[in-house]
C-alpha atoms as a PDB file:
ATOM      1  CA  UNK A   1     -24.075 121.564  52.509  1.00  0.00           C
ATOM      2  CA  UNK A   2     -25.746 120.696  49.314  1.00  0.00           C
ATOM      3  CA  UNK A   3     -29.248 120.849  50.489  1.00  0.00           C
ATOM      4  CA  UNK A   4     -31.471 123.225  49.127  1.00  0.00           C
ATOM      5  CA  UNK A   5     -32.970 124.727  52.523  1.00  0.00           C
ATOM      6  CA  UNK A   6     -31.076 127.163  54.672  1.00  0.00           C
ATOM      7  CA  UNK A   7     -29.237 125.130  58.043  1.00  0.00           C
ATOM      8  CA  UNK A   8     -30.694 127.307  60.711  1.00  0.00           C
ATOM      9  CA  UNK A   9     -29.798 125.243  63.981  1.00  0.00           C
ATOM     10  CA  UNK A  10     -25.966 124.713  63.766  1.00  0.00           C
ATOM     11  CA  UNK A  11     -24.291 125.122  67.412  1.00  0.00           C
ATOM     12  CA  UNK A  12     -22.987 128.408  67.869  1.00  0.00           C
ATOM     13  CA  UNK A  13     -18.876 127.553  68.205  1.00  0.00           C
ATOM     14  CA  UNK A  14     -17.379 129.068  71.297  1.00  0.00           C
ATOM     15  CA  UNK A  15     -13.419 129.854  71.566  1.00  0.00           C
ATOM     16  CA  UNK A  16     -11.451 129.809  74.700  1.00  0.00           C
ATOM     17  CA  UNK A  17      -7.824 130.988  75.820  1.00  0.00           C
ATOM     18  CA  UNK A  18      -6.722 129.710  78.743  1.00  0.00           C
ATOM     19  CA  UNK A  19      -3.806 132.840  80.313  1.00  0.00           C
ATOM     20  CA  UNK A  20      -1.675 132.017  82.293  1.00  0.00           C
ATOM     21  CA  UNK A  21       0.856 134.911  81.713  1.00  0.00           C
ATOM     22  CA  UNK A  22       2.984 137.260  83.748  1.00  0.00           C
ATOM     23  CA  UNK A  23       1.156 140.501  83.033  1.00  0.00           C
ATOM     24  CA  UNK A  24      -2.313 141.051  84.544  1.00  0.00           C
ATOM     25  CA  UNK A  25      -5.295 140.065  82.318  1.00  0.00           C
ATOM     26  CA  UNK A  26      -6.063 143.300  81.022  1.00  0.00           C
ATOM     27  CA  UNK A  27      -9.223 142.003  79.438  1.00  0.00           C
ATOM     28  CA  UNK A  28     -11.701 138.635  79.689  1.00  0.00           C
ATOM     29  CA  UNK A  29     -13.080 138.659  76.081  1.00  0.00           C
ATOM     30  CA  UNK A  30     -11.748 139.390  73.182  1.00  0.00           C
ATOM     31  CA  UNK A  31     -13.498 139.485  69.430  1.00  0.00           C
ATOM     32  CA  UNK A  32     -12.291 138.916  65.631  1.00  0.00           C
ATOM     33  CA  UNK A  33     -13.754 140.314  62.664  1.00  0.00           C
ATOM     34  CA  UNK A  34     -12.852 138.414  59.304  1.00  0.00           C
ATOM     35  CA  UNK A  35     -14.500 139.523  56.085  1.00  0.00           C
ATOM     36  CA  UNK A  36     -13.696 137.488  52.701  1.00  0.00           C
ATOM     37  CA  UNK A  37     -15.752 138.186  49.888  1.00  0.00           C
ATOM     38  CA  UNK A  38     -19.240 137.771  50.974  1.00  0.00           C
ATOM     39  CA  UNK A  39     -18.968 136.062  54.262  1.00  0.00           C
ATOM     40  CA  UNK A  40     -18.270 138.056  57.416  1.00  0.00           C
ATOM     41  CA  UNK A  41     -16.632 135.861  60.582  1.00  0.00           C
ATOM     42  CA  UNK A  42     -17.363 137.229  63.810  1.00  0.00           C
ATOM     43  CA  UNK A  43     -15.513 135.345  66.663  1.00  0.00           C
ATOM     44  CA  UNK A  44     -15.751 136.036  69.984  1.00  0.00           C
ATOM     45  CA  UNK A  45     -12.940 134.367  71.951  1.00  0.00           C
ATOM     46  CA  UNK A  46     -13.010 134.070  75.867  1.00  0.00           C
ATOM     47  CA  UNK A  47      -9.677 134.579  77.875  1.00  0.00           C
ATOM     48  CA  UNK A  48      -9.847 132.275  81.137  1.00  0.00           C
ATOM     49  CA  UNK A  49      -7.235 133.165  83.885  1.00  0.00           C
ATOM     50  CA  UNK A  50      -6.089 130.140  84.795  1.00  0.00           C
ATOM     51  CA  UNK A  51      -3.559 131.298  87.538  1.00  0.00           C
ATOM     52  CA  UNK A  52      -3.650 128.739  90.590  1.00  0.00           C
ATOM     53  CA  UNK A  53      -4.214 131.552  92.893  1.00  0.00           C
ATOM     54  CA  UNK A  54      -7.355 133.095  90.642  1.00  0.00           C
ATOM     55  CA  UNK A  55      -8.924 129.320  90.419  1.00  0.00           C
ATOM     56  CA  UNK A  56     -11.942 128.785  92.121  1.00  0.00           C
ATOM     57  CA  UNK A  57     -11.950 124.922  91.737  1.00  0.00           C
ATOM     58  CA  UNK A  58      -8.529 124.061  93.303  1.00  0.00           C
ATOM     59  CA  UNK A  59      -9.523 120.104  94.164  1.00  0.00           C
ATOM     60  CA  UNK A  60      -7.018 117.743  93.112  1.00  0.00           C
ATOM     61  CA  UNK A  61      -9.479 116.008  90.577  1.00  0.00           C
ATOM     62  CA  UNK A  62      -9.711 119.215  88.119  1.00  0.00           C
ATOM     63  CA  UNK A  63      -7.098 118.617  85.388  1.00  0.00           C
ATOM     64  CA  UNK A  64      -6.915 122.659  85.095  1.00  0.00           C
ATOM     65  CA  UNK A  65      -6.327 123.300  88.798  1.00  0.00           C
ATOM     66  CA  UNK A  66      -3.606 120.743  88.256  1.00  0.00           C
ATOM     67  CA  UNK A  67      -1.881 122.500  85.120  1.00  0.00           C
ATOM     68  CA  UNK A  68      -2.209 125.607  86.975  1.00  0.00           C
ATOM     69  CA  UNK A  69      -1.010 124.097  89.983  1.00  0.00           C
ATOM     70  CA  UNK A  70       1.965 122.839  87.776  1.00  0.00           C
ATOM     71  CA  UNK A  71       2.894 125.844  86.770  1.00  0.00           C
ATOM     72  CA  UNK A  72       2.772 127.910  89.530  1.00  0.00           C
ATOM     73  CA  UNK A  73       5.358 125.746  91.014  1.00  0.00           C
ATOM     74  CA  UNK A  74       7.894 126.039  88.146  1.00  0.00           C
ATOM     75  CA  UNK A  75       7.814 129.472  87.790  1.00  0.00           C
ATOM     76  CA  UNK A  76       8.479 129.874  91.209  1.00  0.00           C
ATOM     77  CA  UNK A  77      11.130 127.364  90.806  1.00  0.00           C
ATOM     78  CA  UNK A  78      12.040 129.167  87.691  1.00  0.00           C
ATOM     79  CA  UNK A  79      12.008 132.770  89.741  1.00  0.00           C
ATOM     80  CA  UNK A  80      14.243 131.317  92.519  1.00  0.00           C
ATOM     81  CA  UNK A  81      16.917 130.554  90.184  1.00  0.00           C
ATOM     82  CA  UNK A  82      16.877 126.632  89.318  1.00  0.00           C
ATOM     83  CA  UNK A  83      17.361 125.080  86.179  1.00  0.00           C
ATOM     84  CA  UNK A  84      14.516 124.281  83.783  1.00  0.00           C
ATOM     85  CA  UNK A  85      14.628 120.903  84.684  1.00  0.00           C
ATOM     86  CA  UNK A  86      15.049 121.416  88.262  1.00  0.00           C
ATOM     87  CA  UNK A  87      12.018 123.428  87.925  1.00  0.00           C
ATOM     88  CA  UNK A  88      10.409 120.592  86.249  1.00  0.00           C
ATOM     89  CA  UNK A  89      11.277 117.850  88.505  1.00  0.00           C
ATOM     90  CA  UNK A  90      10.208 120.130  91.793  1.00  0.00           C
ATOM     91  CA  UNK A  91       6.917 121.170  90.003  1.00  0.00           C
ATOM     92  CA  UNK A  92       6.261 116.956  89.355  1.00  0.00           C
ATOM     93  CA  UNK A  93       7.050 116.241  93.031  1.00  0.00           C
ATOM     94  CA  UNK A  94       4.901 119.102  94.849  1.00  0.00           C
ATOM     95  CA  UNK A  95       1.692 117.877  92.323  1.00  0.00           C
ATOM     96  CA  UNK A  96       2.681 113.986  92.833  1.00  0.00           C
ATOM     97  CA  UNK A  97       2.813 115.240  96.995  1.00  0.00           C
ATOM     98  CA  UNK A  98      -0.385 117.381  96.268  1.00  0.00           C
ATOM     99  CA  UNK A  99      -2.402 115.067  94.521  1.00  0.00           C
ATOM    100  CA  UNK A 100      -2.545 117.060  91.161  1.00  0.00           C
ATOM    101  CA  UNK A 101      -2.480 115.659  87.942  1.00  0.00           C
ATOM    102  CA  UNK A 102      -2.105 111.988  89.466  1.00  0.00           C
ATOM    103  CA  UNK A 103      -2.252 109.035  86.361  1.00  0.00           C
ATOM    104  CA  UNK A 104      -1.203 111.788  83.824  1.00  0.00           C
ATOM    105  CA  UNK A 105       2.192 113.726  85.304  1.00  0.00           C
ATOM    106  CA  UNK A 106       4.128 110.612  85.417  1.00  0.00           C
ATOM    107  CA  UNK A 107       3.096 109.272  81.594  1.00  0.00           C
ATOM    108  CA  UNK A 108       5.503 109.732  78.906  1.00  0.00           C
ATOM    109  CA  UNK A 109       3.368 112.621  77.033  1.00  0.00           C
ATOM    110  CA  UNK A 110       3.053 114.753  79.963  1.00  0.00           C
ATOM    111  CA  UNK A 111       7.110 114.804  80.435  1.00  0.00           C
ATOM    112  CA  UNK A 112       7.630 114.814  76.469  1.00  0.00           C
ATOM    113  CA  UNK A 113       5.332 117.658  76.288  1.00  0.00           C
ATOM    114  CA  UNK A 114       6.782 119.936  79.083  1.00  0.00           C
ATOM    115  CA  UNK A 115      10.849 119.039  77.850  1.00  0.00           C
ATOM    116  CA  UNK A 116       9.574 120.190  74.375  1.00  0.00           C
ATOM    117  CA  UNK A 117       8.255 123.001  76.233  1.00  0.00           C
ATOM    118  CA  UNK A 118      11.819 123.499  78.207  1.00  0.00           C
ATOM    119  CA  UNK A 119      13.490 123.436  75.198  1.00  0.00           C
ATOM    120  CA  UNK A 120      11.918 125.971  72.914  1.00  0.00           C
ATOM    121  CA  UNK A 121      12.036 128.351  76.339  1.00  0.00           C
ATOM    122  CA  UNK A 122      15.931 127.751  76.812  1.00  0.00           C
ATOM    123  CA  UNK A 123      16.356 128.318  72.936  1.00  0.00           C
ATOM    124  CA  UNK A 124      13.949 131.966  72.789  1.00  0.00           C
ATOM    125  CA  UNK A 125      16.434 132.430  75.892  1.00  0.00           C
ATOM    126  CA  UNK A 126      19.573 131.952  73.885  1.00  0.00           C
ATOM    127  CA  UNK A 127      18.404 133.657  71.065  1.00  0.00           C
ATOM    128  CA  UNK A 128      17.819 136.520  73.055  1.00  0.00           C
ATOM    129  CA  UNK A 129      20.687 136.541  75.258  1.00  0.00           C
ATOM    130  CA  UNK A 130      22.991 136.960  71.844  1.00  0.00           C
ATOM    131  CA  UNK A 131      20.715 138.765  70.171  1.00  0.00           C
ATOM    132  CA  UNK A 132      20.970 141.207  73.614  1.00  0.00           C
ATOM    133  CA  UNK A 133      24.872 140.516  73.269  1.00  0.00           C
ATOM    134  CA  UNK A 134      24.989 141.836  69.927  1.00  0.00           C
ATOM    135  CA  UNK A 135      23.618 145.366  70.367  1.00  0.00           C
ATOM    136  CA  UNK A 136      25.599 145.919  73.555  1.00  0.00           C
ATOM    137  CA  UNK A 137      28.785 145.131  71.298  1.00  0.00           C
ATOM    138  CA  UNK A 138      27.741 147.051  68.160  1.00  0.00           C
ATOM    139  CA  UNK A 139      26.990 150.311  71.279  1.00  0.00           C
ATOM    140  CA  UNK A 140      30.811 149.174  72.256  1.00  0.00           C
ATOM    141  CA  UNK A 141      31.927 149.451  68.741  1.00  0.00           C
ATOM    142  CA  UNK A 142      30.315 152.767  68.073  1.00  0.00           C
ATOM    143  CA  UNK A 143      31.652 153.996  71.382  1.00  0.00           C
ATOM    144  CA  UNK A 144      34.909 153.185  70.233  1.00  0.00           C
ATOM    145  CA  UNK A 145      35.673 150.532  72.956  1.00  0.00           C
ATOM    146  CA  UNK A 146      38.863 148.976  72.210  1.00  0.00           C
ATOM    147  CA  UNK A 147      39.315 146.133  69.971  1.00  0.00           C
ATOM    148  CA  UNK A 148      40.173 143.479  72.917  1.00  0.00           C
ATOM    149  CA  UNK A 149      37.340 144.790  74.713  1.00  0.00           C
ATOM    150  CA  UNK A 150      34.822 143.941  72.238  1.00  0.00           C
ATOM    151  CA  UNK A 151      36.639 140.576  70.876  1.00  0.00           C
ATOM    152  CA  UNK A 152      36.361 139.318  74.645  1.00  0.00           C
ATOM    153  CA  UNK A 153      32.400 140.382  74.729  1.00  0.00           C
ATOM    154  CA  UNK A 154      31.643 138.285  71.760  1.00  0.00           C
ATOM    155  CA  UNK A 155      34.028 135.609  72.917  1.00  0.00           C
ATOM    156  CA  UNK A 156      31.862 135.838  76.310  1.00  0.00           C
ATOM    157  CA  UNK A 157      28.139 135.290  74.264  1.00  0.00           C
ATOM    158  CA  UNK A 158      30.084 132.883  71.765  1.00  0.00           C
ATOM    159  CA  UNK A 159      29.316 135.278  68.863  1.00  0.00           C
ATOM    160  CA  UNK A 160      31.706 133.736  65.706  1.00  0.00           C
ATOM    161  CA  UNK A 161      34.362 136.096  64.567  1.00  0.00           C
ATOM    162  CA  UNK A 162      32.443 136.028  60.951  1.00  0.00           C
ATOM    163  CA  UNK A 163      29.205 137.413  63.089  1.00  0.00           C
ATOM    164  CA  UNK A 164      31.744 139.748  65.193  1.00  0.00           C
ATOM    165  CA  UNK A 165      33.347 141.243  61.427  1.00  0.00           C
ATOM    166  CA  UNK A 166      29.331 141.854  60.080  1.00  0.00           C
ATOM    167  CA  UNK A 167      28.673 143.417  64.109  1.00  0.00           C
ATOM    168  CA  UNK A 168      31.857 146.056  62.951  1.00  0.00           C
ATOM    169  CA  UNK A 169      30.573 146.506  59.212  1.00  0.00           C
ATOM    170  CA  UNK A 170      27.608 147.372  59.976  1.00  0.00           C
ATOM    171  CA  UNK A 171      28.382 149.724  63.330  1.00  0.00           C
ATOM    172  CA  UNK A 172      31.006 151.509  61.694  1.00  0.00           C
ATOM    173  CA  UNK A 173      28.357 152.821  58.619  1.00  0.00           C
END
């Protein structure tokens, strides 16, 4: 850094996603352009499907085949209609039964990591379920549904009468 000669032979840095989304992988690379001042960053990030079914390397020893594995179970779970933890705990028992992810799944980071995961999943849920609540009302208030229609809607997604007065407010303008 403070040496006088150019650095020619740093490693080049290589990015990775790992996807493991719903929606078809519409692309495999992906690049980022940064410019600030004089310096222009160039990244060039690679996006890994990661989908059990799309793995190549499915053996029980590759930690990725394992997550995928993992995950392909709770969704399915997930899909069928079970709770996020009875996902979780089916998902555990099919890799434990499986072989995947053996001397990690049952340590304390693995299930801390995936209940934080639960968590923030159930609460983008919630948040969307009342934020989905909240526009069908305000459509119900500016449809002129009656009054004890709308009160039991909000009563239904435990919307607060304060929230349910600001919902009429600001339908009514």
């Amino acid at each position: 850094m403070y040496s006088e000669h150019k650095i020619t032979d740093l490693p080049t840095a290589e990015f990775y996603v790992a996807y493991n989304g719903a929606k078809p992988l519409k692309e495999d690379i992906s690049e980022f352009y940064k410019k600030s001042t004089n310096i222009l960053i160039k990244a060039t990030v690679n996006i890994v499907n990661i989908h059990f079914d799309n793995l190549q390397d499915t053996k029980t020893d590759n930690a990725l085949a394992g997550y995928s594995f993992f995950y392909k179970v709770f969704d399915e779970c997930r899909q069928a209609g079970l709770s996020a933890d009875d996902s979780f705990n089916q998902a555990k028992q099919e890799c434990i039964s499986h072989g995947y992810l053996m001397g990690f799944i049952d340590r304390e980071e693995f299930v801390m990591l995936y209940k934080d995961i639960l968590d923030y999943d159930t609460q983008l849920k919630e948040e969307g379920k009342i934020e989905g609540a909240e526009k069908t009302i305000s459509v119900a208030i500016r449809s002129k549904a009656p009054f004890s229609l709308i009160e039991a809607m909000a009563k239904e997604a435990k919307i607060s009468k304060k929230r349910l007065d600001e919902l009429m407010t600001h339908a009514a303008v």
